[in-house]
N, C-alpha and C. Protein backbone atom coordinates (compact mmCIF):
# COMPACT_ATOMS: atom_id res chain seq x y z
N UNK A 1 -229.05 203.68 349.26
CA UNK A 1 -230.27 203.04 348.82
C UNK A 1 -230.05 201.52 348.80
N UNK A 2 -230.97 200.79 349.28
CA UNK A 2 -230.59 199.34 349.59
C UNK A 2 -231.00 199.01 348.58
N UNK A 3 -230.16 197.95 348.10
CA UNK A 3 -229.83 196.40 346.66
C UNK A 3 -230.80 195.95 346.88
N UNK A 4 -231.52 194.97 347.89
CA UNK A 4 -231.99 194.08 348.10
C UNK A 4 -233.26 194.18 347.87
N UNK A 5 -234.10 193.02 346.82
CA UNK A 5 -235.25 192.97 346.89
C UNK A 5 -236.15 192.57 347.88
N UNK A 6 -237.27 192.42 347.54
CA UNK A 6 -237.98 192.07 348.74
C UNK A 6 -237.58 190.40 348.93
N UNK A 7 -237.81 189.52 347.67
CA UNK A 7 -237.71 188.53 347.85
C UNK A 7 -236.12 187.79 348.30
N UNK A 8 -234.92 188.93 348.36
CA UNK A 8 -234.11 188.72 349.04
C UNK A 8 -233.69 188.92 350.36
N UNK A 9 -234.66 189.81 350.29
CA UNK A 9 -234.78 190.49 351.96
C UNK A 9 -235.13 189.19 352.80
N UNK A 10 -236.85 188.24 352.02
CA UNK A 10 -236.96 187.40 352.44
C UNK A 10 -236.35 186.40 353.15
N UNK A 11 -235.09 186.15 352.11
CA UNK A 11 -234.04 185.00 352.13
C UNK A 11 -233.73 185.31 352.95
N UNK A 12 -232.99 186.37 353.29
CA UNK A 12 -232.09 186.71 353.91
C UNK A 12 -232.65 186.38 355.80
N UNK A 13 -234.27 187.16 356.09
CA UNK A 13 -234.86 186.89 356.67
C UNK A 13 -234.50 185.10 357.77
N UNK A 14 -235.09 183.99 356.29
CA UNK A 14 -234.97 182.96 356.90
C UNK A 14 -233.61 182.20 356.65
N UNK A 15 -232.97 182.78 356.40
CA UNK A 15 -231.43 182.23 356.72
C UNK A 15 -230.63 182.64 358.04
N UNK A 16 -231.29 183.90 358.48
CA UNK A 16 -230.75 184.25 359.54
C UNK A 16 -231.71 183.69 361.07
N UNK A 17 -233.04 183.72 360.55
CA UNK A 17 -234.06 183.01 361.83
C UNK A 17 -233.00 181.04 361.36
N UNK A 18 -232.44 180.86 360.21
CA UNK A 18 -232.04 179.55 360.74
C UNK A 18 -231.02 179.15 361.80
N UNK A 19 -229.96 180.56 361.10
CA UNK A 19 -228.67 180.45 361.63
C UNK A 19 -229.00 180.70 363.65
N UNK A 20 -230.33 181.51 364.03
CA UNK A 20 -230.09 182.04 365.21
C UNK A 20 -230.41 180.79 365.65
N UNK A 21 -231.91 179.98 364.92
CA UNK A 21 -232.19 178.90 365.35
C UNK A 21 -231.13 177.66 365.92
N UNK A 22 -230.33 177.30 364.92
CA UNK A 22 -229.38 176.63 365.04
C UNK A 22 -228.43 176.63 366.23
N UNK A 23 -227.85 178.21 366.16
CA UNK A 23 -227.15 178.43 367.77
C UNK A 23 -227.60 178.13 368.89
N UNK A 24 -228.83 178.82 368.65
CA UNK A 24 -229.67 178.87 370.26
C UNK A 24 -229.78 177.58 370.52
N UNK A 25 -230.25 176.95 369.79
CA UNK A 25 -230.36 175.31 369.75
C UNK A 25 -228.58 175.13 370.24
N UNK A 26 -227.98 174.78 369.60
CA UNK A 26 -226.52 174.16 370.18
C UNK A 26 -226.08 174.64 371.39
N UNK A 27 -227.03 175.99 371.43
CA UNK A 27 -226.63 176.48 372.93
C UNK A 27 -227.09 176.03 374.28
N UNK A 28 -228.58 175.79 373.86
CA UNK A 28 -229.40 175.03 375.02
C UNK A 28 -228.93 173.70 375.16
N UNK A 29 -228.85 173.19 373.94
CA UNK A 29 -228.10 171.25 374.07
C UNK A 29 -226.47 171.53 375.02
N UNK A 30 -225.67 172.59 374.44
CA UNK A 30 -224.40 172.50 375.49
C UNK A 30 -224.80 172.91 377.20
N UNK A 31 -225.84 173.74 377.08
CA UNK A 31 -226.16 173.44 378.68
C UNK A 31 -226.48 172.53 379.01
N UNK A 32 -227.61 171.78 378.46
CA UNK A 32 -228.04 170.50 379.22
C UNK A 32 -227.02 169.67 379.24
N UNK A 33 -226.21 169.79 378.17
CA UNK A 33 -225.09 168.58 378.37
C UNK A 33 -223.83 168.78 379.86
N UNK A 34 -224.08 170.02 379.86
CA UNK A 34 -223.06 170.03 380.84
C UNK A 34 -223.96 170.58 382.24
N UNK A 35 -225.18 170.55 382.18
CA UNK A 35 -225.79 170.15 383.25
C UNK A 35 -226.07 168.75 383.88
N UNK A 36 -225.93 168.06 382.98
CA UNK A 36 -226.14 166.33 383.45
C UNK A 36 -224.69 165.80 384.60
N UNK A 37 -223.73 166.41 384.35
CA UNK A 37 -222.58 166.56 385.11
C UNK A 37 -222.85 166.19 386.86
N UNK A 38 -224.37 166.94 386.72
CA UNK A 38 -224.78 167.04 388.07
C UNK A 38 -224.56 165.38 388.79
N UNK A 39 -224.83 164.76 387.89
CA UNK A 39 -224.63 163.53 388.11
C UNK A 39 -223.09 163.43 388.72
N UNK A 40 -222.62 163.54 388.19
CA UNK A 40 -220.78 163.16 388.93
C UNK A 40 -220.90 163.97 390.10
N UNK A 41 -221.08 165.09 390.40
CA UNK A 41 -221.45 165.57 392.07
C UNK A 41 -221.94 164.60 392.88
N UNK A 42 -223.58 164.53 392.31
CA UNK A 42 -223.70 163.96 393.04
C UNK A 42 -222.94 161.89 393.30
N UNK A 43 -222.45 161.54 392.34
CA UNK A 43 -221.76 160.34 392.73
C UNK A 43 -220.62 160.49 393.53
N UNK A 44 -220.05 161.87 393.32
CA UNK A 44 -218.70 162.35 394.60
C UNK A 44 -219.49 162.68 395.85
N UNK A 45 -220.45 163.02 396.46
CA UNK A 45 -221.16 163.19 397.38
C UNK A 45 -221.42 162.18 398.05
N UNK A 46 -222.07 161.11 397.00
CA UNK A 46 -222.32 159.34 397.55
C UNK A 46 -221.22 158.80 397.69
N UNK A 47 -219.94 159.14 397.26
CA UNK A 47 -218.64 157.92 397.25
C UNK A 47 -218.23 158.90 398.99
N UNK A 48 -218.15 160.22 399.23
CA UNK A 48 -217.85 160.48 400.45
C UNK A 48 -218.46 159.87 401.56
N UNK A 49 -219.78 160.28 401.44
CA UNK A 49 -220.70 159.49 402.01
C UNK A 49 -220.62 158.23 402.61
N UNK A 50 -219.77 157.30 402.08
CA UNK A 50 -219.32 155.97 402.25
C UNK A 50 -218.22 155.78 402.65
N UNK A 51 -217.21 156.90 402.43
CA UNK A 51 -216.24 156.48 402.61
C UNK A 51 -216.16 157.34 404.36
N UNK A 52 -216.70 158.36 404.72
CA UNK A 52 -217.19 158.56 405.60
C UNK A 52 -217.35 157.71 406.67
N UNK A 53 -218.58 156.65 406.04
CA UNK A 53 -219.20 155.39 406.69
C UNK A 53 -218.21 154.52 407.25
N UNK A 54 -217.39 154.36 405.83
CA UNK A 54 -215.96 153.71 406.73
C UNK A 54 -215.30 153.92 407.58
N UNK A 55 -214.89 155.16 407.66
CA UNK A 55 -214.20 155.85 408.50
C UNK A 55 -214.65 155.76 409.94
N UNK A 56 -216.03 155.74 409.94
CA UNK A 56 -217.00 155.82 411.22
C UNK A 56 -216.69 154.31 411.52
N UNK A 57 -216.82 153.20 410.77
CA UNK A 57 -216.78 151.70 411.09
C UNK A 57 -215.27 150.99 411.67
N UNK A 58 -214.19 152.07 410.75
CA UNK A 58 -212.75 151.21 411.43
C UNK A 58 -212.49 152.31 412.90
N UNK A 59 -213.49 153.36 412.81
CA UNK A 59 -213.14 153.54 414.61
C UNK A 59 -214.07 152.97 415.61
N UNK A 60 -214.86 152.10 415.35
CA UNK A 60 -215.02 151.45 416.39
C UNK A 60 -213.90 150.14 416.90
N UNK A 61 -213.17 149.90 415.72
CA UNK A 61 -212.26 148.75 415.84
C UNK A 61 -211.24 149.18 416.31
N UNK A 62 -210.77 150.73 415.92
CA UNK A 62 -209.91 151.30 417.12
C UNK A 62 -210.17 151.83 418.58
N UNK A 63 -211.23 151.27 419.22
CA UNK A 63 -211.53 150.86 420.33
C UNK A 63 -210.79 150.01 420.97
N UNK A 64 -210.77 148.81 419.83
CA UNK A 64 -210.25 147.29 420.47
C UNK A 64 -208.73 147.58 420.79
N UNK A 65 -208.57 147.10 421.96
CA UNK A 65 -207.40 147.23 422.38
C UNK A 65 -206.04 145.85 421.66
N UNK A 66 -205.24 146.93 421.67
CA UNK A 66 -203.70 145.93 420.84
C UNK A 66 -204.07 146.34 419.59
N UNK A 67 -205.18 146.31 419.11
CA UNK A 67 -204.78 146.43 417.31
C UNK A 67 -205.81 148.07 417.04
N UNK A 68 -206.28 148.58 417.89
CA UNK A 68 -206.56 150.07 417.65
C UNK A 68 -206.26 150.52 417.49
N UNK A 69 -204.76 150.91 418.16
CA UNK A 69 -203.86 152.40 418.03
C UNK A 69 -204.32 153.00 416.60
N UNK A 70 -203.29 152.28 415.36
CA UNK A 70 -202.67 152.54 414.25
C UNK A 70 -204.44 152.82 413.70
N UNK A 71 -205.62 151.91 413.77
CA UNK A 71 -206.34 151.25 412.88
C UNK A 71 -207.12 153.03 413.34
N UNK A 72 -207.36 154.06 414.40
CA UNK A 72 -208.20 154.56 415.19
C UNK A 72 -207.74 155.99 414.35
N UNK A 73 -206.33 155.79 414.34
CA UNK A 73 -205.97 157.00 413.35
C UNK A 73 -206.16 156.99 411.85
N UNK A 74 -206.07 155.87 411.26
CA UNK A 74 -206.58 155.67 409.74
C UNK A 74 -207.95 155.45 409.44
N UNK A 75 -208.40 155.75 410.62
CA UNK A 75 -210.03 155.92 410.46
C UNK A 75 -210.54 157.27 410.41
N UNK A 76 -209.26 158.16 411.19
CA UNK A 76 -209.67 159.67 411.12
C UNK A 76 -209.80 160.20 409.72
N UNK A 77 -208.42 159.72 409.47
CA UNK A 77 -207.93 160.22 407.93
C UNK A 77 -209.07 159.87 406.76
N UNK A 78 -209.22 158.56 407.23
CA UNK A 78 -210.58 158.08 405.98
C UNK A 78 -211.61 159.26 406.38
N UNK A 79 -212.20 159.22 407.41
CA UNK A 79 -213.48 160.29 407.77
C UNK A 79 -212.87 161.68 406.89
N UNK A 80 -211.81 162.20 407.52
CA UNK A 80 -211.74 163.38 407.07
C UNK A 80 -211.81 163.17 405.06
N UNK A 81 -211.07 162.06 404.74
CA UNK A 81 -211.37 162.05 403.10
C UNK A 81 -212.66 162.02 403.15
N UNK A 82 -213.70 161.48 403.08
CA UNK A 82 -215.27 161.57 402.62
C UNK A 82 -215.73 162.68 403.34
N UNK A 83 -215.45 163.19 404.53
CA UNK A 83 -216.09 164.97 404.66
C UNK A 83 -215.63 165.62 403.37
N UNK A 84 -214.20 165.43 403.35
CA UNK A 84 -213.88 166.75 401.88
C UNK A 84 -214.54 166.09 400.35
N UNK A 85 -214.97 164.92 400.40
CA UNK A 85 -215.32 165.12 399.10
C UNK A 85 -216.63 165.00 399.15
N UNK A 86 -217.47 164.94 400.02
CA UNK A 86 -218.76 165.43 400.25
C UNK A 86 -219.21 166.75 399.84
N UNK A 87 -218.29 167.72 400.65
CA UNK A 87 -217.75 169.05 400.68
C UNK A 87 -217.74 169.80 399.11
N UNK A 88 -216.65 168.76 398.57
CA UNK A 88 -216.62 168.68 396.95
C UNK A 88 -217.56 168.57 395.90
N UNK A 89 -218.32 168.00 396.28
CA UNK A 89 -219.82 167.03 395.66
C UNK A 89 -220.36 168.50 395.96
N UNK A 90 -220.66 168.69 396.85
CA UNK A 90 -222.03 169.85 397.15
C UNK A 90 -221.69 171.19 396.42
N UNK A 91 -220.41 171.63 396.25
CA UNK A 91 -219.78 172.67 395.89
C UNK A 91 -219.95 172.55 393.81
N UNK A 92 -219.58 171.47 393.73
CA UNK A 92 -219.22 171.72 392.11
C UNK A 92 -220.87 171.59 391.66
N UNK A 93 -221.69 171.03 392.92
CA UNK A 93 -222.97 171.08 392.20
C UNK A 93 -223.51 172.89 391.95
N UNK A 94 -222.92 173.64 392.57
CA UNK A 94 -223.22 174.77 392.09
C UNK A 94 -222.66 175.60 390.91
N UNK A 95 -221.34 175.06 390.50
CA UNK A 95 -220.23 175.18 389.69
C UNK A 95 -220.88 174.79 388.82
N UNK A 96 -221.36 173.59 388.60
CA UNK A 96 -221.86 172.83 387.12
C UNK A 96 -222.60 173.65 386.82
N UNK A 97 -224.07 174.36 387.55
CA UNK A 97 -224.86 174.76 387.29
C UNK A 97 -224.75 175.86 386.08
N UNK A 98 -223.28 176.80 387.32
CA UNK A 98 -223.10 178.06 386.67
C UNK A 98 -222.87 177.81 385.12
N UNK A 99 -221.47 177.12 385.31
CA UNK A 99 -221.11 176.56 383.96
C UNK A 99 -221.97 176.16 382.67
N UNK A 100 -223.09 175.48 383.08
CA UNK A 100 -224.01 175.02 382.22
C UNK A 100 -224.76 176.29 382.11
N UNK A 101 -224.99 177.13 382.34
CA UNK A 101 -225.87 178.75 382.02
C UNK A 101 -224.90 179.34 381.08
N UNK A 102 -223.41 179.43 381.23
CA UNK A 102 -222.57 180.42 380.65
C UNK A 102 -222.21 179.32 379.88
N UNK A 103 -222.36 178.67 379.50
CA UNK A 103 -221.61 178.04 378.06
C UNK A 103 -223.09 178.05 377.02
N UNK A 104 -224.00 177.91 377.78
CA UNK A 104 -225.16 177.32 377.35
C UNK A 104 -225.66 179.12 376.59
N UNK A 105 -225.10 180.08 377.31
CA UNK A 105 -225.19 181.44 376.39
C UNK A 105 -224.33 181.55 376.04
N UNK A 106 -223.29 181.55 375.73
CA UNK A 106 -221.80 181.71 375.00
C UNK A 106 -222.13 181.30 373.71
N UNK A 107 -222.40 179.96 373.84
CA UNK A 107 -222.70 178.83 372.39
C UNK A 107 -223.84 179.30 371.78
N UNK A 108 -224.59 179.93 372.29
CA UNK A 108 -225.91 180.81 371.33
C UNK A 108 -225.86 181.53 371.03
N UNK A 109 -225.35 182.97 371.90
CA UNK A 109 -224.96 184.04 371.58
C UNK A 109 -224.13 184.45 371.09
N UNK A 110 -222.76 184.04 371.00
CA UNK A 110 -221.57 184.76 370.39
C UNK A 110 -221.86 183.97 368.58
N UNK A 111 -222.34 183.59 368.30
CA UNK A 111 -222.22 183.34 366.77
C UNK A 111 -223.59 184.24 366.23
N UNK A 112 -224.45 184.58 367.27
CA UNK A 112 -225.91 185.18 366.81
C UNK A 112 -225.35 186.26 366.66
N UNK A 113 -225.41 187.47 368.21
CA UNK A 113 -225.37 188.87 368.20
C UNK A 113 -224.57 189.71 367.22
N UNK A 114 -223.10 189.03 366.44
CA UNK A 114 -222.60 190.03 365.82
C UNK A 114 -223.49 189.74 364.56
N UNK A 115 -224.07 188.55 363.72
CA UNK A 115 -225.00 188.93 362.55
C UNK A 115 -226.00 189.61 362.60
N UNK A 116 -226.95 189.23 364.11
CA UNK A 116 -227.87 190.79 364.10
C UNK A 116 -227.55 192.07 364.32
N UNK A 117 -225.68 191.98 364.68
CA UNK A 117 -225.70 193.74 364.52
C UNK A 117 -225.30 194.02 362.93
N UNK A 118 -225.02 193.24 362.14
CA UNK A 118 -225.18 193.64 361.03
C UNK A 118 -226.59 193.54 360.32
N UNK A 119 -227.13 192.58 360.60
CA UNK A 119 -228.29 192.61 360.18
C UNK A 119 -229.70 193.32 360.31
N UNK A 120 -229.86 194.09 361.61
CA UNK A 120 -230.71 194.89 362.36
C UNK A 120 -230.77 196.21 361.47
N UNK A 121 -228.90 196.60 360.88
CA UNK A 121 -229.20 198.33 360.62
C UNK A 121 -229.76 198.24 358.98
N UNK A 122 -229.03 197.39 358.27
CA UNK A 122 -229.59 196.76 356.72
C UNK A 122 -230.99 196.28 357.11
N UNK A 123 -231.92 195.99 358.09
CA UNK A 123 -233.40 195.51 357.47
C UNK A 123 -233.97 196.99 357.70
N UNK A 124 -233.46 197.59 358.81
CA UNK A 124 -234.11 199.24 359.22
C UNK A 124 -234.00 200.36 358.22
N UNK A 125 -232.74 200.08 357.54
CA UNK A 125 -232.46 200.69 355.74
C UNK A 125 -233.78 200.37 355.19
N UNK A 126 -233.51 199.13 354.70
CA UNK A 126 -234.63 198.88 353.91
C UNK A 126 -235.62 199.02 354.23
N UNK A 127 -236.45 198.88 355.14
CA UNK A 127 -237.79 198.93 355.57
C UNK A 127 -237.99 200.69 355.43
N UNK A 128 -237.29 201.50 355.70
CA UNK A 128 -236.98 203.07 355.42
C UNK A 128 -237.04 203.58 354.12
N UNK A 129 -236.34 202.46 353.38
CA UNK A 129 -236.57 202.77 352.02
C UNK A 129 -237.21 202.29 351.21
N UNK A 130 -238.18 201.50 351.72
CA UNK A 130 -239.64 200.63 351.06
C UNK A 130 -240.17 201.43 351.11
N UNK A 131 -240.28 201.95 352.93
CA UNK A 131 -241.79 203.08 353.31
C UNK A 131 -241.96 204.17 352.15
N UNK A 132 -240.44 204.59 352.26
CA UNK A 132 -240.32 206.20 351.50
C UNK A 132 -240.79 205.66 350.32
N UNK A 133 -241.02 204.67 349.61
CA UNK A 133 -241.49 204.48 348.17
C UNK A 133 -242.84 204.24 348.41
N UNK A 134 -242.91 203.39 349.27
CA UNK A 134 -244.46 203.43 350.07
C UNK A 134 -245.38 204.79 349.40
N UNK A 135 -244.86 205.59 350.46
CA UNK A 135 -245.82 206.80 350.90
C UNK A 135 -245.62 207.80 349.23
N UNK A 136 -244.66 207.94 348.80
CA UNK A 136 -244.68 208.41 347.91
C UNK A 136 -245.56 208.21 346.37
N UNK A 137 -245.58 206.81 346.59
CA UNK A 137 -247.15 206.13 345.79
C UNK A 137 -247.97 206.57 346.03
N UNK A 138 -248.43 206.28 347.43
CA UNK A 138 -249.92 206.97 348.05
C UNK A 138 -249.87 208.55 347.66
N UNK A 139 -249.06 209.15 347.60
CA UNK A 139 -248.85 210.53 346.86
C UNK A 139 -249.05 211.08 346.21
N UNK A 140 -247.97 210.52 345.02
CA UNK A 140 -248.24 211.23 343.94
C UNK A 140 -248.36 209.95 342.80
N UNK A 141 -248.92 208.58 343.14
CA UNK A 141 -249.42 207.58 342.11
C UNK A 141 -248.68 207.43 340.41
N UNK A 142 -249.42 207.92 339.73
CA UNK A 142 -248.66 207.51 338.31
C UNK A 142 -247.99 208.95 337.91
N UNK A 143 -247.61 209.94 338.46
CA UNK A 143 -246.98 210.97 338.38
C UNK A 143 -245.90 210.78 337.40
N UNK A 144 -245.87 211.74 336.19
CA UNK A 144 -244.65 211.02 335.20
C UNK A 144 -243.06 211.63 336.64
N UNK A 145 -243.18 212.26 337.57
CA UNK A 145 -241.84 212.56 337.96
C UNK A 145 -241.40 211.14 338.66
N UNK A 146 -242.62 210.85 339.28
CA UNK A 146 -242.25 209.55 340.44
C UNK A 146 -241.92 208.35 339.49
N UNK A 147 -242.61 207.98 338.00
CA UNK A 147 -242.05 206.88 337.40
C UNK A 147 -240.88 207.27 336.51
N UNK A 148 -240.15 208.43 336.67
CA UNK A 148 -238.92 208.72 336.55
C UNK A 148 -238.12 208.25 337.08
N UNK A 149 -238.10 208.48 338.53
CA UNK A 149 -237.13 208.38 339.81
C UNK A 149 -237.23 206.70 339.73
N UNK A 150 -238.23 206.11 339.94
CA UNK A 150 -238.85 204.79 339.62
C UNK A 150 -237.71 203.97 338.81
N UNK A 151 -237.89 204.52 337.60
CA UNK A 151 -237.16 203.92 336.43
C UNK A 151 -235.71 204.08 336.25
N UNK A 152 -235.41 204.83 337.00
CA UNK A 152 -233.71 205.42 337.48
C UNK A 152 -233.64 204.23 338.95
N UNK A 153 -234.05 204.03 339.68
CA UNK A 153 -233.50 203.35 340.43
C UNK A 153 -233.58 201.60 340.00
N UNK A 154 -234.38 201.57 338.69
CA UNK A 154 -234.13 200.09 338.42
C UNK A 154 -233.31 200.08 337.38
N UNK A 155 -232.72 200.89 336.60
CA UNK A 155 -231.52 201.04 336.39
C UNK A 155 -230.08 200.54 336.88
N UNK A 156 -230.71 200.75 337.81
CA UNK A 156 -229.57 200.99 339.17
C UNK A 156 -229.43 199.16 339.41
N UNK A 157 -230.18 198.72 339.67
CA UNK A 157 -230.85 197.37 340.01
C UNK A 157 -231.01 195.61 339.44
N UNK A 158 -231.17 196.71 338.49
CA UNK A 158 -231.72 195.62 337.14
C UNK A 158 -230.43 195.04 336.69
N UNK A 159 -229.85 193.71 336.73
CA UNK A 159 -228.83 193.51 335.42
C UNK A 159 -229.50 193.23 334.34
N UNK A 160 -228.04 193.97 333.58
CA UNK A 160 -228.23 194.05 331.91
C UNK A 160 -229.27 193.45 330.94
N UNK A 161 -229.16 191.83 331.65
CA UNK A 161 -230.01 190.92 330.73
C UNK A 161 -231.35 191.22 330.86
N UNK A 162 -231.80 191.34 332.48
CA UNK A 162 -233.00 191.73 332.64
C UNK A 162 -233.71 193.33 332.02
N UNK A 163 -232.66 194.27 332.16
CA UNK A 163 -232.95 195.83 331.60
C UNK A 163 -233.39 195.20 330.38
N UNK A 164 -232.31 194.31 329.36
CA UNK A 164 -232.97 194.36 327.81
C UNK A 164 -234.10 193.71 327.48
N UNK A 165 -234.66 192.97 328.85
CA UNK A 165 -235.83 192.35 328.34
C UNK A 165 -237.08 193.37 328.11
N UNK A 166 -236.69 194.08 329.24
CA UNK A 166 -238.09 195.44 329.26
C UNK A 166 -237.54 196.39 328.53
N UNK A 167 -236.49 197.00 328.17
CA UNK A 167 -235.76 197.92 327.31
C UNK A 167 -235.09 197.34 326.16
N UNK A 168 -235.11 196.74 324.91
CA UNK A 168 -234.24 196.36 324.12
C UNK A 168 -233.44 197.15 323.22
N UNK A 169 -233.58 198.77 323.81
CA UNK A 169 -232.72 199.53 323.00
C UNK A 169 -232.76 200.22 324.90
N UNK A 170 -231.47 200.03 325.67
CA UNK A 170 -231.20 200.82 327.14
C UNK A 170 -231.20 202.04 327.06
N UNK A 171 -230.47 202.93 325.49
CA UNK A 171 -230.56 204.21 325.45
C UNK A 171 -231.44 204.98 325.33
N UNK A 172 -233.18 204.00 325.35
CA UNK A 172 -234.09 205.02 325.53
C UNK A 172 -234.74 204.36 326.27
N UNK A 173 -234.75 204.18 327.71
CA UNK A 173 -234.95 203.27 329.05
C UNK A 173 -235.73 204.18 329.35
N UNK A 174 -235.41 205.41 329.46
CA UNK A 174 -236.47 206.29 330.33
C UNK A 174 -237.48 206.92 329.68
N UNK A 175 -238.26 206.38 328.56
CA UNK A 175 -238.95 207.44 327.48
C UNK A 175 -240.26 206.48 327.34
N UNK A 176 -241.12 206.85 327.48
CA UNK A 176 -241.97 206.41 327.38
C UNK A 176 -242.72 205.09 326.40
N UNK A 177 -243.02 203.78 326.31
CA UNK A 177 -243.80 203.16 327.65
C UNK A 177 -242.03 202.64 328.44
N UNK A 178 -241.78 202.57 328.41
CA UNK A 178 -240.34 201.36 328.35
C UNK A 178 -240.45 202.55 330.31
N UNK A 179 -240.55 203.87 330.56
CA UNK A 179 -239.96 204.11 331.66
C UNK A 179 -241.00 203.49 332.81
N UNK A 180 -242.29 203.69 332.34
CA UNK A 180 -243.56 202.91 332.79
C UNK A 180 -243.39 201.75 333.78
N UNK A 181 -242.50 200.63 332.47
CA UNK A 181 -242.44 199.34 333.08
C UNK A 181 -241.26 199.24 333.57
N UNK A 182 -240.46 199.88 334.08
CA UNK A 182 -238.79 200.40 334.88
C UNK A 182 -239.49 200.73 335.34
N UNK A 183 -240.37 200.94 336.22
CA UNK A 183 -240.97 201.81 337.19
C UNK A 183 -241.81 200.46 338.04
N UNK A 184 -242.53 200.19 336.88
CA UNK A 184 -243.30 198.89 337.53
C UNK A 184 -242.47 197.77 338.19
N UNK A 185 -241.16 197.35 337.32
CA UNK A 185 -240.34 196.65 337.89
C UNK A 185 -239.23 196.74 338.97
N UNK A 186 -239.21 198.23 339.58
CA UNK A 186 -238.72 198.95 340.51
C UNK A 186 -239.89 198.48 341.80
N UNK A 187 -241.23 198.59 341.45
CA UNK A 187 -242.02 198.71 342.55
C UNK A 187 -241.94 196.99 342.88
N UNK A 188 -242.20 196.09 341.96
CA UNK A 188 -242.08 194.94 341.88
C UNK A 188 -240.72 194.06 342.72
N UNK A 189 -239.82 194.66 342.40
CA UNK A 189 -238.50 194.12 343.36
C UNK A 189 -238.82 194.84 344.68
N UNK A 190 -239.41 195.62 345.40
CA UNK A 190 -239.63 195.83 346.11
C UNK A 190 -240.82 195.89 347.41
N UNK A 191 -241.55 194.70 346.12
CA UNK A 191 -242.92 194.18 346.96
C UNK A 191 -244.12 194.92 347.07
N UNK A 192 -244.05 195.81 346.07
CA UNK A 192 -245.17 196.86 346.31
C UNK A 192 -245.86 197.00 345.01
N UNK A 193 -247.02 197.78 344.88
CA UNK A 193 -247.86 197.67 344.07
C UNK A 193 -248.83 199.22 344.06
N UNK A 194 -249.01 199.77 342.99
CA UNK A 194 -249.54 201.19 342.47
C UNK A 194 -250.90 200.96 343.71
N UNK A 195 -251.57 202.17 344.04
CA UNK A 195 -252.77 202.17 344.81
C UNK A 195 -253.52 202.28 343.52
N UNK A 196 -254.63 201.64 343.50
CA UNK A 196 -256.20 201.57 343.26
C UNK A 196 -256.56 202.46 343.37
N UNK A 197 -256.75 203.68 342.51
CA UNK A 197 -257.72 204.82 342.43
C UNK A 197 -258.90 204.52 341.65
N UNK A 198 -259.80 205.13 343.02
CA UNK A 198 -261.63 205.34 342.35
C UNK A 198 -261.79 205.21 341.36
């Protein structure tokens, strides 16, 4: 039988929409942050690009005869450096991407999913064991058995200080009016309220 009142249920409620809030949030900010990255691709893409350019510019000078030889081959080598980091540039731009999706759920999800698996089977308790008090109102209403059971589970519930405010002798908690209002204050921690008969 679940502890929790309604108005803790509440709490509990928006402490956990904060905590998911919070993740999901740090989770989307660590993607974007490590989506902006895209930027360094693409500046390794532009620095190949150029250096490329070079490469293309000192082989025309290894044309010139007497000082080409040496200059015609260190023009290859430059070309081939700005193909590979062109190469590089275009590649990690897909890398970043990934990266920025899987961190960007990592950082949301792994601090969320294990509190909603604790938290999912405790609200489905309770909501199970509201109903069943629920329907059992609609039932059997001021029934002396139901403000029995009533008054036994705020027993259960109630600390001490609070029992002696509605009971100031506990050893006769369940006897009439005193089981009444253990009954009322059972329905009361639990957000609910007697039906309105005709």
């Amino acid at each position: 039988m679940p502890v929790l009142s309604l108005r803790a249920m509440r709490a509990l409620n928006v402490a956990l929409a904060a905590w998911a809030a919070l993740w999901i949030g740090l989770g989307a900010w660590t993607g974007y942050e490590v989506s902006s990255l895209h930027a360094l691709s693409d500046t390794v893409v532009k620095a190949g690009t150029a250096v490329r350019t070079t490469g293309d510019a000192l082989e025309t000078i290894g044309h010139i005869p007497l000082v080409g030889g040496e200059v015609g081959r260190f023009a290859d080598q430059v070309r081939d450096a700005g193909a590979s980091a062109q190469a590089s540039g275009r590649a990690s731009r897909g890398t970043v991407d990934r990266l920025a999706v899987l961190l960007g759920l990592s950082a949301g999800l792994i601090p969320t999913l294990p509190v909603l698996a604790l938290y999912l089977p405790l609200r489905r308790s309770w909501q199970r064991d509201r109903r069943a008090v629920h329907d059992a109102l609609a039932a059997w209403g001021r029934e002396p058995g139901l403000d029995e059971f009533l008054a036994r589970r705020a027993l259960l519930h109630l600390p001490y200080s609070e029992l002696r405010v509605v009971a100031p002798d506990p050893r006769r908690a369940l006897e009439e009016p005193v089981r009444t209002q253990l009954a009322d204050e059972e329905l009361r921690r639990l957000g609910l309220e007697r039906p309105v008969r005709a």
